[in-house]
C-alpha atoms as a PDB file:
ATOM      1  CA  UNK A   1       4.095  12.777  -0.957  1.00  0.00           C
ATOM      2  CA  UNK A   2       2.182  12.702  -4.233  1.00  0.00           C
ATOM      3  CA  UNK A   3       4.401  11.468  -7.010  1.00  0.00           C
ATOM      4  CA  UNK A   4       1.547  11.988  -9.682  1.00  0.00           C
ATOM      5  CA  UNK A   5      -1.933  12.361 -10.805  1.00  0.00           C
ATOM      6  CA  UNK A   6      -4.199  13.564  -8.435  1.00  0.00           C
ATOM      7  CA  UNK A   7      -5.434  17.069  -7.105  1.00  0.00           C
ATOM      8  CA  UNK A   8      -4.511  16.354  -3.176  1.00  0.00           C
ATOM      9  CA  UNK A   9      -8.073  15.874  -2.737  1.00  0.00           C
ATOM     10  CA  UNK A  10      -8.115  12.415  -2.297  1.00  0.00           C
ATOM     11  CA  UNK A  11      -5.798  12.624   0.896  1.00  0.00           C
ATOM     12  CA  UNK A  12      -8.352  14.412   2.547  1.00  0.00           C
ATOM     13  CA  UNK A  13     -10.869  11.839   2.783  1.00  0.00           C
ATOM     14  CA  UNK A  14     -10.849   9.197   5.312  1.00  0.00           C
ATOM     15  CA  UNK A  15      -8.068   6.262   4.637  1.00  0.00           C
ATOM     16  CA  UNK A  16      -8.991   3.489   2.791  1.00  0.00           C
ATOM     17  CA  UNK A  17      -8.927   0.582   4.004  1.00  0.00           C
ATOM     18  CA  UNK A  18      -6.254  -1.944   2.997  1.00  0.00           C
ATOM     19  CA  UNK A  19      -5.893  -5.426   4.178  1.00  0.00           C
ATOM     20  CA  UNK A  20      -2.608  -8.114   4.555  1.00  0.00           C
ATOM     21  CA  UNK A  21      -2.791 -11.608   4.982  1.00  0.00           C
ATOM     22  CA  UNK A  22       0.195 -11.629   6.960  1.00  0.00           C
ATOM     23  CA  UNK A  23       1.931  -9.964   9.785  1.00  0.00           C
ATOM     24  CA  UNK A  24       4.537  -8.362   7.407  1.00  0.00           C
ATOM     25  CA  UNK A  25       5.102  -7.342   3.796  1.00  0.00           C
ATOM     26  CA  UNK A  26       7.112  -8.953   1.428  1.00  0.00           C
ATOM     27  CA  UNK A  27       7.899  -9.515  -2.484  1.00  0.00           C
ATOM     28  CA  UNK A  28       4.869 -11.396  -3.812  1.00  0.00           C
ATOM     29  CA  UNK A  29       2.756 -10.230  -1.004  1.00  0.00           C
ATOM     30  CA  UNK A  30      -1.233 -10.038  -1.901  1.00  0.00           C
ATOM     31  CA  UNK A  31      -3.269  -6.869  -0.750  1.00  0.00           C
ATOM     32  CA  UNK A  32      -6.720  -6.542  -0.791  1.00  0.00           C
ATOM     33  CA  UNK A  33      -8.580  -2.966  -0.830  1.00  0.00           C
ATOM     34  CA  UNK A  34     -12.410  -2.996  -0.658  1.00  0.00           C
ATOM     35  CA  UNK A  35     -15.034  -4.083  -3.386  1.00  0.00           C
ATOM     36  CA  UNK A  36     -15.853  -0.361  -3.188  1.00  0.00           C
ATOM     37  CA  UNK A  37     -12.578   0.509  -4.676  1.00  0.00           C
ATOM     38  CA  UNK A  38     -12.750  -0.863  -8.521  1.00  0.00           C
ATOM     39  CA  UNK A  39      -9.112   0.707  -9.963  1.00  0.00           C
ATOM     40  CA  UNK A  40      -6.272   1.989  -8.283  1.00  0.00           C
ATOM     41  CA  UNK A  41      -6.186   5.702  -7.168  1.00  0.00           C
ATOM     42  CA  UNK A  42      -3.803   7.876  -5.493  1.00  0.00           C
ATOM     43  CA  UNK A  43      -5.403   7.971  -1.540  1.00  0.00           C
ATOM     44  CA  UNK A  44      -4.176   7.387   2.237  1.00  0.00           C
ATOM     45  CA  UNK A  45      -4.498   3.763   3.196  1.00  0.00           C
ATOM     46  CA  UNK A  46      -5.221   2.009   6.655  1.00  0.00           C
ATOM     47  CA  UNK A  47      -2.840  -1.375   5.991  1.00  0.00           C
ATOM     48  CA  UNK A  48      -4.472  -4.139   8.639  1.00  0.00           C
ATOM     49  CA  UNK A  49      -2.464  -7.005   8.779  1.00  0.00           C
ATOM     50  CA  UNK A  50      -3.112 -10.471   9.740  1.00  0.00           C
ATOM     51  CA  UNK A  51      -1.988 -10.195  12.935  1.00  0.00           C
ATOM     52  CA  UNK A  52      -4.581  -6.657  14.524  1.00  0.00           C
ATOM     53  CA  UNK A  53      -2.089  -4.425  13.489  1.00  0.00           C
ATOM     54  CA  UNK A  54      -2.943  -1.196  11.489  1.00  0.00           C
ATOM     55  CA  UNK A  55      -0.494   0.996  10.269  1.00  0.00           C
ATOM     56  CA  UNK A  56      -0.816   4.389   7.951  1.00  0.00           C
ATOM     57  CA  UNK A  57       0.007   3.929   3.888  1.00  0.00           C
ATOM     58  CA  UNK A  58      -0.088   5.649   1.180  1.00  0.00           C
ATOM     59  CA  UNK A  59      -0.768   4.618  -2.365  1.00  0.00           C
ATOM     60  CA  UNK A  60       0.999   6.563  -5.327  1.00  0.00           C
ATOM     61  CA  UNK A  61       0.584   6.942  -8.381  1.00  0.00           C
ATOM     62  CA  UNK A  62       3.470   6.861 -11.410  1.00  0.00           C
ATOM     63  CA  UNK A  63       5.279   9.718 -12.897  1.00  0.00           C
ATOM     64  CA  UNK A  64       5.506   7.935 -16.201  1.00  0.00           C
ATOM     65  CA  UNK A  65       2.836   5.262 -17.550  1.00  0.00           C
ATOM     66  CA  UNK A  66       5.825   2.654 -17.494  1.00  0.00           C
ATOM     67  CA  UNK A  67       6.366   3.064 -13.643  1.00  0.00           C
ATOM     68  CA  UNK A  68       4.377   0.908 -11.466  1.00  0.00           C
ATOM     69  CA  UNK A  69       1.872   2.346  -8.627  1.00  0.00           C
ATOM     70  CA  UNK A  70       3.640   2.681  -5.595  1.00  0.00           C
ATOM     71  CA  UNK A  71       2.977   1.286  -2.059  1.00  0.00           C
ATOM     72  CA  UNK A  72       4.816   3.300   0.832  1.00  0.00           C
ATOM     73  CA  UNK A  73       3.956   2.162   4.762  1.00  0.00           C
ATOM     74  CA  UNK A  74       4.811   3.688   7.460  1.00  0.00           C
ATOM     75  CA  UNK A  75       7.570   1.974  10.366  1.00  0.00           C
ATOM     76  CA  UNK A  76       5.584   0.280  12.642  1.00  0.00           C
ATOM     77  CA  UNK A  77       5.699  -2.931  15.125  1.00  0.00           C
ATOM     78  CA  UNK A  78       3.942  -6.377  14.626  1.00  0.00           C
ATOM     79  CA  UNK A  79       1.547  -7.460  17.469  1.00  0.00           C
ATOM     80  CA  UNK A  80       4.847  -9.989  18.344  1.00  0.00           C
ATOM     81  CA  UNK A  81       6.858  -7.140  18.862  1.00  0.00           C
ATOM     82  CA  UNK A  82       9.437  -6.662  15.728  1.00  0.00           C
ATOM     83  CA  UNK A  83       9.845  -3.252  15.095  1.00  0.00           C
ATOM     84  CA  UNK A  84       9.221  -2.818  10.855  1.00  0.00           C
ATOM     85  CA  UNK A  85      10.916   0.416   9.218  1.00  0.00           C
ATOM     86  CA  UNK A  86       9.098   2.335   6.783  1.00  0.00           C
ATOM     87  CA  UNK A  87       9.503   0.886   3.483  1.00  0.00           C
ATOM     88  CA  UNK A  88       8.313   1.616   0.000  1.00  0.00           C
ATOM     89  CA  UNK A  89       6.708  -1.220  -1.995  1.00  0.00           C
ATOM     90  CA  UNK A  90       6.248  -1.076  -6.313  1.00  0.00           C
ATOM     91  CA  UNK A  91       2.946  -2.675  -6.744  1.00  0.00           C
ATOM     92  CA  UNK A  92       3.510  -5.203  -9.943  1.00  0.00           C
ATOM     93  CA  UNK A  93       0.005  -6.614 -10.327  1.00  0.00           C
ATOM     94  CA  UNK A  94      -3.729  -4.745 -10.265  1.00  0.00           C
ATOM     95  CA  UNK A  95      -6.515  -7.168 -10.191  1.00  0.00           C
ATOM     96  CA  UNK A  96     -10.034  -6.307  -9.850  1.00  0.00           C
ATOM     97  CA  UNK A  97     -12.345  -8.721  -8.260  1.00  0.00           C
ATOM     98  CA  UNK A  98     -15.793  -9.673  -6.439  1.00  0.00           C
ATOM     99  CA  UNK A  99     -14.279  -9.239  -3.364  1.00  0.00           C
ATOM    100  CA  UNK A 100     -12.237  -6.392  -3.701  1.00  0.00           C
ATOM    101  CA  UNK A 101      -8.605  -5.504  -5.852  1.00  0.00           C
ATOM    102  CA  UNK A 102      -5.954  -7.196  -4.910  1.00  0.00           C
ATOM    103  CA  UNK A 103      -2.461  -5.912  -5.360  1.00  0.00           C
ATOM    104  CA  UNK A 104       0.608  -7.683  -5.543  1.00  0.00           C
ATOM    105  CA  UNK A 105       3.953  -6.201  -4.303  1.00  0.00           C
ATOM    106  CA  UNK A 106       7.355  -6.834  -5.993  1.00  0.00           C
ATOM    107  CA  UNK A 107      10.823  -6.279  -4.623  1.00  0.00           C
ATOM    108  CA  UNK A 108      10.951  -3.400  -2.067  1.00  0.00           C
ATOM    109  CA  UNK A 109      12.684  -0.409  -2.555  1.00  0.00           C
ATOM    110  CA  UNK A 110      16.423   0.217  -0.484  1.00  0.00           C
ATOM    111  CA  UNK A 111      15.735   2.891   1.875  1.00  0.00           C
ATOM    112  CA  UNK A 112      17.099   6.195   1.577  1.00  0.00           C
ATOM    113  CA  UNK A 113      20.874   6.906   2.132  1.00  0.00           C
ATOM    114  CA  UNK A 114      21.125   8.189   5.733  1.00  0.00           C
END
């Protein structure tokens, strides 16, 4: 599922992890991956969300330098019960801090055309 940059390597590592402050995703939504991670690379994620709930993502990198990174997470259910279809997320910020990078997600992508 690479879309670019990156020898496959990095998806053989553990995930890293990746934390919500909510229950759900949404445009605007801020990420946070560890202080360990300092810039954005292409890797399997562990999303947590706010709510116990850990489902597996994957962070992608652009094609072009003009495309933004690229968040896709896998369909899962919150710890309430609502059942969450996989969804792709373009990731319109990047900014590094003492705690970690946060990312913030714009508009998600329409799933794919049955």
């Amino acid at each position: 599922m690479t879309r670019g940059g990156g020898s496959g390597d990095e998806h053989d590592a553990a995930p890293v992890p990746l934390r919500a402050g909510h229950t759900h995703l949404f445009r605007g939504a801020r990420l946070l991956l560890p202080a360990t991670v300092s810039a954005p690379k292409p890797c399997a994620l562990e999303l947590e969300f706010s709510d116990r709930v850990r489902t597996p993502a994957e962070l992608l990198a652009p094609v072009r330098p003009d495309e933004p990174w690229l968040l896709v997470v896998g369909a899962h259910r919150t710890a309430a019960g609502t059942a969450l279809p996989a969804r792709s997320w373009p990731v319109t910020r990047v900014t590094p801090g003492e705690d970690g990078t946060e990312l913030r997600l714009g508009e998600p992508l329409p799933p794919p055309a049955p």
